[in-house]
Protein backbone atom coordinates (compact mmCIF):
# COMPACT_ATOMS: atom_id res chain seq x y z
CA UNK A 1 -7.44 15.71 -5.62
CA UNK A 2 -5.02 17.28 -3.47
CA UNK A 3 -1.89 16.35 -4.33
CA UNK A 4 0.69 19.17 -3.89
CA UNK A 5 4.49 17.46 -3.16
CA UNK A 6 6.32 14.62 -2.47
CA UNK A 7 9.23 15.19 0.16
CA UNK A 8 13.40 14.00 -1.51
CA UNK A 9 13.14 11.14 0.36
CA UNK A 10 9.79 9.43 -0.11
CA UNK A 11 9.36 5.83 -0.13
CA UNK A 12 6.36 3.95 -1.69
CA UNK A 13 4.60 1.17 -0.40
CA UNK A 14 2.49 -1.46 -2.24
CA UNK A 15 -0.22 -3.40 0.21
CA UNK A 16 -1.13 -7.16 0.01
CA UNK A 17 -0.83 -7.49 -3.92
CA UNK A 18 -0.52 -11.12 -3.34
CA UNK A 19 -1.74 -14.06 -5.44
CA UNK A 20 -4.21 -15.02 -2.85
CA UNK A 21 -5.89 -11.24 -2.56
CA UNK A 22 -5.75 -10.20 -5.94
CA UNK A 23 -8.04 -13.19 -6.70
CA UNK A 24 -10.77 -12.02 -5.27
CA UNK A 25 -13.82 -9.82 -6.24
CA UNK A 26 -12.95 -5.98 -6.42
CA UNK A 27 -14.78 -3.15 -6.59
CA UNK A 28 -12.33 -2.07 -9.67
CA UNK A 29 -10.41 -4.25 -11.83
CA UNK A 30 -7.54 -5.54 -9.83
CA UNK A 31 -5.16 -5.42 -13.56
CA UNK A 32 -5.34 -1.49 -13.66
CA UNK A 33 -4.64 -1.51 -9.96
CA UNK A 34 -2.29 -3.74 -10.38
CA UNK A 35 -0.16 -2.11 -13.46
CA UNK A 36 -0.49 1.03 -11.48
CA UNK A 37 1.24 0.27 -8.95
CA UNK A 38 4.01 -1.81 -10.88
CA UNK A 39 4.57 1.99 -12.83
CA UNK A 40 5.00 3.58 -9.71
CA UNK A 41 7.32 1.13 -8.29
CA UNK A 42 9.23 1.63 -11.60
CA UNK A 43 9.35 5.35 -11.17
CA UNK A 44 10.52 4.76 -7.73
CA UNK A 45 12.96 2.40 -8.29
CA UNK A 46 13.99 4.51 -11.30
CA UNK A 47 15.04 7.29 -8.79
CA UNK A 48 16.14 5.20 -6.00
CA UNK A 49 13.41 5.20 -3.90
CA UNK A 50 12.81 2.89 -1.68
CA UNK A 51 10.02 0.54 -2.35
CA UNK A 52 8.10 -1.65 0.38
CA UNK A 53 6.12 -4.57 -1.05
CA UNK A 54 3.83 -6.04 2.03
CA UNK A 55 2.16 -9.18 2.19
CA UNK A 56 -0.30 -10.58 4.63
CA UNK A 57 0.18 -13.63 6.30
CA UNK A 58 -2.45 -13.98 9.38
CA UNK A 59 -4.89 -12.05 11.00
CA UNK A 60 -4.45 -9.84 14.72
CA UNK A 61 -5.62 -12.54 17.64
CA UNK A 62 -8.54 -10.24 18.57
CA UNK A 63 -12.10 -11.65 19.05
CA UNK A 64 -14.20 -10.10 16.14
CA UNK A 65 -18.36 -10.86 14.86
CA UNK A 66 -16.80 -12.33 12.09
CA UNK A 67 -15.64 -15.58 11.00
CA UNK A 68 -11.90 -15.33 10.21
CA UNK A 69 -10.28 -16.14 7.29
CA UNK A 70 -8.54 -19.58 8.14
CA UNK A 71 -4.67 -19.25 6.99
CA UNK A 72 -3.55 -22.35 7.24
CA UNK A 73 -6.10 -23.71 4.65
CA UNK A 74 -5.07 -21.58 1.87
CA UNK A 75 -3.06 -22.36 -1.15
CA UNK A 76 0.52 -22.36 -0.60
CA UNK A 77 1.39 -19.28 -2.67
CA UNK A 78 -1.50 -17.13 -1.07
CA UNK A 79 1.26 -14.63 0.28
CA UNK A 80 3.49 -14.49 -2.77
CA UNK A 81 3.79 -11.02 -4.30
CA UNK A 82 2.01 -10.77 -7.88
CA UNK A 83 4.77 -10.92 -10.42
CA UNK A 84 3.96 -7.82 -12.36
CA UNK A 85 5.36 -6.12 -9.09
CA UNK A 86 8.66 -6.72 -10.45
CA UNK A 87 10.45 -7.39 -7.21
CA UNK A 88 14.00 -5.91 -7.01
CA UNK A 89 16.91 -6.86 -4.74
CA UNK A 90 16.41 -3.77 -3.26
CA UNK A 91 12.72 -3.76 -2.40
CA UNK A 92 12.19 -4.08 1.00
CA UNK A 93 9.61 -6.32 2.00
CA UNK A 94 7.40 -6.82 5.21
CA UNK A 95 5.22 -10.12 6.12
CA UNK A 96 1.99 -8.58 8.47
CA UNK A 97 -0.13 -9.85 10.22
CA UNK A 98 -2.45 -6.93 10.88
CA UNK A 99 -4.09 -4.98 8.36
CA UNK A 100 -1.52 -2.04 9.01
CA UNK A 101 2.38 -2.55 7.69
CA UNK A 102 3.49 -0.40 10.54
CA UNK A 103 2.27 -2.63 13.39
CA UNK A 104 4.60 -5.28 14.76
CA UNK A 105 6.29 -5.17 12.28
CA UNK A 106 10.43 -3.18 11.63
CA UNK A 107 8.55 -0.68 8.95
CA UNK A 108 8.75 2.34 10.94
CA UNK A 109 12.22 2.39 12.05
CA UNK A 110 14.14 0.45 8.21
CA UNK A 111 12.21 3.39 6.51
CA UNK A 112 13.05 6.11 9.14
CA UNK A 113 16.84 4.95 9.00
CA UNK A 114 16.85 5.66 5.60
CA UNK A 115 16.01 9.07 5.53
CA UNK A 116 12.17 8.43 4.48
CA UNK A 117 9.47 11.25 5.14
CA UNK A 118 6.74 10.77 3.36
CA UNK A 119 4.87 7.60 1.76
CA UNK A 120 2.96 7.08 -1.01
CA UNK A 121 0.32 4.18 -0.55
CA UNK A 122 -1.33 1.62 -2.58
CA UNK A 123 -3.18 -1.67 -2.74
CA UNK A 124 -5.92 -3.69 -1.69
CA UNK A 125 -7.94 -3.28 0.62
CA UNK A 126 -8.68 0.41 0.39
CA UNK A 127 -10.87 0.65 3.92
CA UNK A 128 -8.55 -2.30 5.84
CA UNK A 129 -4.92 -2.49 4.86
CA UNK A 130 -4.41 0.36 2.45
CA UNK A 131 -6.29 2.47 5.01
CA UNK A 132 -4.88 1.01 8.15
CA UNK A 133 -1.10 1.52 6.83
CA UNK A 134 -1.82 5.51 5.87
CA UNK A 135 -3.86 5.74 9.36
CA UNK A 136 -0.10 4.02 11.34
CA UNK A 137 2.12 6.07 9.17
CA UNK A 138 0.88 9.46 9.78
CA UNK A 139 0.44 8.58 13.29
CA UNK A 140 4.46 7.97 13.12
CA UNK A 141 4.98 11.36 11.72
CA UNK A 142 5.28 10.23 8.39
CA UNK A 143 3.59 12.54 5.28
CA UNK A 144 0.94 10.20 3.37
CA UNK A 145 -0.17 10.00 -0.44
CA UNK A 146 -2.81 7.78 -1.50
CA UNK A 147 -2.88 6.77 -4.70
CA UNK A 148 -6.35 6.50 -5.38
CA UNK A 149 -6.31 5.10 -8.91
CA UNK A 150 -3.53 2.21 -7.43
CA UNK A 151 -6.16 0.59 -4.56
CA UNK A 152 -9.88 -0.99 -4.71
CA UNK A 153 -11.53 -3.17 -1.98
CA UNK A 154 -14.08 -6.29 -1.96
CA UNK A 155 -16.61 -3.75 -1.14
CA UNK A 156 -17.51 -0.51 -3.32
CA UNK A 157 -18.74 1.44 -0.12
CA UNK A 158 -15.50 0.86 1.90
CA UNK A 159 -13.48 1.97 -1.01
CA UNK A 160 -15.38 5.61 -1.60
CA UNK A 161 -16.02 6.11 1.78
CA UNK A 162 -11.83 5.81 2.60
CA UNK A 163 -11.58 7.80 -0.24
CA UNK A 164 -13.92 10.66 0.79
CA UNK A 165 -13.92 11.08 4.50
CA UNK A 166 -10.73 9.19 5.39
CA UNK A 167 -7.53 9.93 3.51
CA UNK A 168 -7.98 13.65 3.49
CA UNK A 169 -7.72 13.52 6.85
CA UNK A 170 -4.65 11.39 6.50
CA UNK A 171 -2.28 13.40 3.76
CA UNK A 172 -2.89 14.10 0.23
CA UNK A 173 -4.86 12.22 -2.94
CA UNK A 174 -3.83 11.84 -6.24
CA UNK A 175 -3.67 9.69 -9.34
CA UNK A 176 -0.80 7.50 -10.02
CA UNK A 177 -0.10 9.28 -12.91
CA UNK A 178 0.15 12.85 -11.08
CA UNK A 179 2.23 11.09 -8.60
CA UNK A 180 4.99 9.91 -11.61
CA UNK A 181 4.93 13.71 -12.72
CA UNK A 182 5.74 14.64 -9.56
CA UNK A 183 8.92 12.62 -9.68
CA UNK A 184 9.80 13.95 -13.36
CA UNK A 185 9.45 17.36 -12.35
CA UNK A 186 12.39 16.14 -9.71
CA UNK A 187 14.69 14.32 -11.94
């Protein structure tokens, strides 16, 4: 783990911790993810720091190999935010329809008008959403933290192999735990 600072004005976000996603297989239980991530919104929050809370809501109109999922024959709540996120007036939140946050979507310039430098990233899937947001923010000059502890996937491999070959390419590791310090050390 690399983890070495986390700029005054960093903003976390929290990918696709939706009813829908959350109830499917992980690679690591989704709970631990999930309370993870509701700490370090709380920490954030605690500081005011922004916090971003995404949810996905289609697909990009591409032609892929494999079937897509079929939105409009899921449950009605698929995109609501789990409520152990604790969302706040304040949060800001951003419907995609990609796996990244950044693209189409007002991310990039509501967090840049706010002073934001650096993000800290968590959530599900760690090699498609989690990894495509951290891949769209640095390439918009943002710093990146992954919270590794805070994100699985559906599939083990995808997971370590984002975790091992990916993200240190893209900004720093570190537990959620070393991330909350961090803060402290600020307050």
């Amino acid at each position: 783990m690399a983890l070495t600072a986390l700029d005054p004005i960093t903003a976390l976000v929290i990918i696709d911790l939706q009813k829908g996603i959350v109830a499917y297989p992980t690679a690591h239980p989704i709970d631990g993810v999930i309370e993870r991530s509701g700490a370090l919104a709380d920490a954030f929050r605690a500081r005011n720091l922004p916090v971003v809370l995404v949810n996905v809501t289609g697909g990009a109109p591409g032609r892929t190999e494999r079937p897509r999922l079929d939105m409009s024959a899921l449950p009605a709540d698929f995109a609501e935010l789990v409520p152990q996120l604790d969302r706040q007036p304040d949060d800001i939140v951003v419907t995609k329809r990609t796996w990244g946050a950044f693209a189409g979507t007002d991310l990039e310039a509501r967090l840049k008008a706010l002073g934001v430098t650096q993000v800290v990233v968590t959530g599900v899937a760690t090699g498609t959403g989690v990894e495509a947001t951290a891949r769209q923010a640095y390439e918009q000059g943002f710093n990146v933290t992954l919270a590794t502890d805070a994100m699985t996937d559906m599939r083990p491999e995808a997971h370590d192999y984002s975790i091992r070959n990916v993200f240190p390419r893209l900004g720093e590791t570190g537990l959620a735990a070393d991330i909350i310090a961090l803060l402290e050390r600020r307050a």
